[in-house]
Protein backbone atom coordinates (compact mmCIF):
# COMPACT_ATOMS: atom_id res chain seq x y z
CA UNK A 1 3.53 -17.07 -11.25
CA UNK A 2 7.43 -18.36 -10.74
CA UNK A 3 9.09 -16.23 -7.98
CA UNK A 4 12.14 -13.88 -9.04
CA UNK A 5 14.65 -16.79 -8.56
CA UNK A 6 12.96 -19.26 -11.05
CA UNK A 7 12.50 -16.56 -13.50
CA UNK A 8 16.19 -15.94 -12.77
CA UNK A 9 17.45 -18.98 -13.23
CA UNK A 10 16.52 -19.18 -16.23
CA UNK A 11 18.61 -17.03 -17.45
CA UNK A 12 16.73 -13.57 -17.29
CA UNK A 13 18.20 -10.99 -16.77
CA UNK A 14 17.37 -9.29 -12.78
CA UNK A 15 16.18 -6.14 -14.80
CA UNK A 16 14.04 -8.23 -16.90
CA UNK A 17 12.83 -10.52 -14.00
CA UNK A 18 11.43 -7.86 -12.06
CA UNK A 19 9.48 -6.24 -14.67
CA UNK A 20 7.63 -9.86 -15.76
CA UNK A 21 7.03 -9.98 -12.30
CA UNK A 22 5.07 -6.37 -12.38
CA UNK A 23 4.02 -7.07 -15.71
CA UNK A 24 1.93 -9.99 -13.99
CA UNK A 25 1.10 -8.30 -10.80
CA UNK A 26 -0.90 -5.64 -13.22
CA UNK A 27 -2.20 -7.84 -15.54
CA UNK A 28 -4.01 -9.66 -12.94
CA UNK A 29 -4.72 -6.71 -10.75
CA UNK A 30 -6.18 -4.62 -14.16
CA UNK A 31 -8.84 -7.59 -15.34
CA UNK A 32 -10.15 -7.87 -11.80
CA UNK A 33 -11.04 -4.21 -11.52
CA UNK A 34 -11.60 -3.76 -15.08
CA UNK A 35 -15.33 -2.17 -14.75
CA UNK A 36 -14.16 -0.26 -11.52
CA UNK A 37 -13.81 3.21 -10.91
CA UNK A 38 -12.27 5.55 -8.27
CA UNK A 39 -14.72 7.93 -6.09
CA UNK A 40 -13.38 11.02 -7.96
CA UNK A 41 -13.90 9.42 -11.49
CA UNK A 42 -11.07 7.40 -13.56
CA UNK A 43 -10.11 3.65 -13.65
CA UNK A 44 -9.94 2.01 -10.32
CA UNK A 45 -7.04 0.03 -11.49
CA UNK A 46 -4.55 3.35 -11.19
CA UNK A 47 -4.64 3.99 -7.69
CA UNK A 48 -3.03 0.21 -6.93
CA UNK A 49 -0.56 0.78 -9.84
CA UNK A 50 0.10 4.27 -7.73
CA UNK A 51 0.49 2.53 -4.92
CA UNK A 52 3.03 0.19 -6.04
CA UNK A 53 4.89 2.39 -8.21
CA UNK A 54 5.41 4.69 -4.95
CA UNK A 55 6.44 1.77 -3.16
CA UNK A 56 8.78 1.06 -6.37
CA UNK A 57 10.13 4.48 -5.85
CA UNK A 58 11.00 4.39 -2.12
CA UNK A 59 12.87 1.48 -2.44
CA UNK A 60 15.11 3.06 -5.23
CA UNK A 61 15.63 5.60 -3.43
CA UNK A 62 16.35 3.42 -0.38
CA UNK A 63 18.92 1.14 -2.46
CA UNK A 64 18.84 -1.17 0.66
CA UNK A 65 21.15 -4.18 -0.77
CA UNK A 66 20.37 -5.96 2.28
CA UNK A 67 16.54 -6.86 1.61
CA UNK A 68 16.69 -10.21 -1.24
CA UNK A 69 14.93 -9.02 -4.37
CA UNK A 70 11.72 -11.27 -3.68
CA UNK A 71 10.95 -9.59 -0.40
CA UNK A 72 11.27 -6.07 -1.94
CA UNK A 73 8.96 -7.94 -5.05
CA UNK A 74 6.72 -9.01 -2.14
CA UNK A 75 5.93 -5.39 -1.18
CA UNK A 76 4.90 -4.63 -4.08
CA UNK A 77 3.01 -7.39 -5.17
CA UNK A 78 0.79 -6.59 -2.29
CA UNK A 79 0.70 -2.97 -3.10
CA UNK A 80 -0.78 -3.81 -6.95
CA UNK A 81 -3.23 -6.25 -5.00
CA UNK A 82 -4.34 -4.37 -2.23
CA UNK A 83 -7.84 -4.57 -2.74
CA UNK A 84 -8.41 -7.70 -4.37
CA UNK A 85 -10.06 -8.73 -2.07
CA UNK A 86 -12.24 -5.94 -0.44
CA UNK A 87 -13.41 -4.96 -3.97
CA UNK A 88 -13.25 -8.17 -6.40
CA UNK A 89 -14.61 -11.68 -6.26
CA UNK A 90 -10.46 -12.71 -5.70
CA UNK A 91 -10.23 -14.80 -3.03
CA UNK A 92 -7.17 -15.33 -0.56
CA UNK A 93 -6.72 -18.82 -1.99
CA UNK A 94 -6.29 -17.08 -5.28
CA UNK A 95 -3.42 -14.92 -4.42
CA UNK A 96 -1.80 -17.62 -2.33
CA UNK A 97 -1.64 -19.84 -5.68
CA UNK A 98 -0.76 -16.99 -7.75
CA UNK A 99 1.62 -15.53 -5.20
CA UNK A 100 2.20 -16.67 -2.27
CA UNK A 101 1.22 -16.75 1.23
CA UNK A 102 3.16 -13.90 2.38
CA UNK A 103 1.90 -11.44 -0.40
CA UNK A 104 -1.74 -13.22 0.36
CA UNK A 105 -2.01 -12.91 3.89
CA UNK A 106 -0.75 -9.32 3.62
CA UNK A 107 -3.33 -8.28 1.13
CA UNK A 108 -5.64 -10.25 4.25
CA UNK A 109 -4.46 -8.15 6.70
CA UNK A 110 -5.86 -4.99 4.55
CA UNK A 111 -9.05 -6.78 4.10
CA UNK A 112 -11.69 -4.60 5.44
CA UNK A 113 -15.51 -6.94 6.27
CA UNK A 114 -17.48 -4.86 4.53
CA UNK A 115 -20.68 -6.83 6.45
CA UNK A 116 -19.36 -4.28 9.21
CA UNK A 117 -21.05 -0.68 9.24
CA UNK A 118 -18.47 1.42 7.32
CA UNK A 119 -17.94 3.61 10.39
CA UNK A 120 -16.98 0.27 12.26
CA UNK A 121 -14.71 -0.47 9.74
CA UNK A 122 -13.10 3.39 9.49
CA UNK A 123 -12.32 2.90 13.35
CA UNK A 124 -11.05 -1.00 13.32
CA UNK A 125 -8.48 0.23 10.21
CA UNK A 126 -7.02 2.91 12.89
CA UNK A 127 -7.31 0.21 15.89
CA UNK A 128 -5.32 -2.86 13.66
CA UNK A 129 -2.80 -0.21 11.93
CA UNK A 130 -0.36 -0.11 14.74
CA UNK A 131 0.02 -3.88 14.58
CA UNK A 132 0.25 -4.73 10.63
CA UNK A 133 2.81 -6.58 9.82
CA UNK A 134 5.63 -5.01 7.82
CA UNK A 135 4.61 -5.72 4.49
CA UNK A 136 0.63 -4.64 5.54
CA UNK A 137 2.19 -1.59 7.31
CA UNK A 138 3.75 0.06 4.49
CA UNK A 139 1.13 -0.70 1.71
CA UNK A 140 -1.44 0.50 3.84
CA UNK A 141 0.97 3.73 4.36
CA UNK A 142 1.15 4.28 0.78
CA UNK A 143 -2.17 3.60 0.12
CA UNK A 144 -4.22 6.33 2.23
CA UNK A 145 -1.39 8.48 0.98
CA UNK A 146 -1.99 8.00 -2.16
CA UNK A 147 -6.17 8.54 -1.50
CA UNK A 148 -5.25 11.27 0.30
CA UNK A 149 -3.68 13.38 -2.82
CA UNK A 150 -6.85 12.63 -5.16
CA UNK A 151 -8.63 13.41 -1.65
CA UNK A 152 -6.91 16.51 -0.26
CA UNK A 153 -5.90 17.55 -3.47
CA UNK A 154 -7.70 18.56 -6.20
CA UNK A 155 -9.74 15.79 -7.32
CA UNK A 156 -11.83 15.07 -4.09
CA UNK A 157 -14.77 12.59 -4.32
CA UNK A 158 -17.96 14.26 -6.38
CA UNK A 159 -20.23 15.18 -3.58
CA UNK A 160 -17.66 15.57 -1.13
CA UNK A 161 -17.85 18.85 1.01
CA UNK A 162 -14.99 20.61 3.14
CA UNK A 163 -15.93 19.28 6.27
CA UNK A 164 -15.85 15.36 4.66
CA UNK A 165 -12.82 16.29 3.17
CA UNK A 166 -11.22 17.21 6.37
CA UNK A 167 -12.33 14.10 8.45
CA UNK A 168 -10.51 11.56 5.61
CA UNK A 169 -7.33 13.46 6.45
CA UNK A 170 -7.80 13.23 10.12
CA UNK A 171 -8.54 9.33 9.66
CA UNK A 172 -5.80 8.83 7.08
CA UNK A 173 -3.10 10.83 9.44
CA UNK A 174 -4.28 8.22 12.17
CA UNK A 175 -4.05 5.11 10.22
CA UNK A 176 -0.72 6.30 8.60
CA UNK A 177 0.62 6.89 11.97
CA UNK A 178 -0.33 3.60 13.51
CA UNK A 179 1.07 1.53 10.22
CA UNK A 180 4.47 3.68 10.91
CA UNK A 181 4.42 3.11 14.05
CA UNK A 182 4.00 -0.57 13.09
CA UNK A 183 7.57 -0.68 11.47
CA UNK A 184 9.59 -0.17 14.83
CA UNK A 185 11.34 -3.06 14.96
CA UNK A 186 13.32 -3.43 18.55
CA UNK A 187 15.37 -6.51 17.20
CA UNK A 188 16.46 -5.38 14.20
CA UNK A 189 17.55 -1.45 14.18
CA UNK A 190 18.49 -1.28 10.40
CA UNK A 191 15.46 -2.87 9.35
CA UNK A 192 13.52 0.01 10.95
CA UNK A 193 15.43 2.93 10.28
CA UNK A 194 15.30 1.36 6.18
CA UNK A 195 11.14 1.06 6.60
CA UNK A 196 10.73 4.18 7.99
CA UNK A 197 12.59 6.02 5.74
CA UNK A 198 10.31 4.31 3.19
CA UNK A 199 7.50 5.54 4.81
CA UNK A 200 8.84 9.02 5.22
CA UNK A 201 9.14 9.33 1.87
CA UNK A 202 5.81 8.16 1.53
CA UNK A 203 4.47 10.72 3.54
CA UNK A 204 6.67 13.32 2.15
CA UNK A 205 4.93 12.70 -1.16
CA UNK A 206 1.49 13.39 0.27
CA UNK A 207 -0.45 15.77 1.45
CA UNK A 208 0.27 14.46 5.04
CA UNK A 209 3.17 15.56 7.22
CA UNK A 210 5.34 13.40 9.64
CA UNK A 211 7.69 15.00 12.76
CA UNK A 212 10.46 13.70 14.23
CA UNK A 213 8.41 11.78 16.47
CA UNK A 214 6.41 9.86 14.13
CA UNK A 215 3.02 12.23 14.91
CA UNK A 216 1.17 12.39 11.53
CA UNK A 217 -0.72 15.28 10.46
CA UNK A 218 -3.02 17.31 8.09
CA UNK A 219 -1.04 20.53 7.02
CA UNK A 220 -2.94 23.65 8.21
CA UNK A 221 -3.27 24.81 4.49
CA UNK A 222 -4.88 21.38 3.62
């Protein structure tokens, strides 16, 4: 896939750059989860179009003209790709040739080894969370937030009681905290205040709540 400058250069528009690069980012994303769907029913391949389009949408919002266009395409490259390769037969070499290393070895980082017990794994994802890097920190933050509203909301898993229910939020509260946590960025004060606003937002669009001090929670009428 050429990065947003090649496709700039020649002579596409910025607008029109972008969405080739998204169109491509689906594309492949949709025919390796084509025969995949979600715990609560539906095709797999909307949650990691719901997690990048809520990454799309914080960084509208944001209008940060000091992040270059590839890094913000970057984010949410990794966002459509997420679980390529948890779930697929995609391997990192795959996404390295197709995209990059940096949107590969983020999509890595949010690689759970699913030889592990899945209650190893559910504790690991809240031990690593706090030191993602920034790319893995706020996919992963939109990503339990968006499994949290199908979750928390309305549309739990089949088979899912209250008291399951309950535990996912206190997990996903824990891993969203430590992948927010993950964006503090002592050198570069802009660059965190611009992230976590991103993830705010995120969190703001959840079920989950987030204070001043960056304590994530399950809302008492969740």
């Amino acid at each position: 896939m050429e990065s947003f400058d090649q496709l700039s250069k020649t002579g596409m528009s910025p607008i029109n750059a972008t969405a080739a690069a998204m169109a491509y980012v689906a594309s492949f994303a949709a025919k390796l989860h084509t025969k995949q769907t979600r715990k609560s029913g539906g095709s797999y391949i909307c949650h990691p179009l719901d997690v990048m389009t809520a990454l799309a949408e914080q960084i509208r919002r944001a209008n940060d003209t000091s992040s270059a266009p590839e890094e913000n395409l970057d984010i949410l490259r990794a966002g459509g790709l997420h679980d390529t390769l948890e779930d697929t037969e995609c391997k990192h070499s795959d996404l390295v040739d197709k995209f990059g290393y940096a949107v590969a070895d983020a999509v890595k980082e949010l690689t759970d080894d699913k030889d592990l017990p899945k209650d190893v794994r559910k504790a690991l994802c809240i031990e690593h969370s706090s030191g993602l890097s920034r790319m893995a920190a706020l996919v992963k933050i939109a990503d339990v937030c968006d499994n949290c509203k199908t979750i928390l909301g309305k549309v739990p898993p089949e088979g899912w009681g209250e008291e399951r229910i309950a535990a996912y939020g206190v997990w996903g509260s824990q891993v969203v905290e430590g992948a927010y946590s993950a964006l503090d960025n002592p050198e570069d004060s802009h660059r965190t205040a611009v992230d976590q606003s991103y993830a705010q937002g995120l969190i703001k669009d959840s079920p989950l709540e987030i204070d001043r001090d960056g304590k994530v929670s399950v809302p008492a009428n969740y």
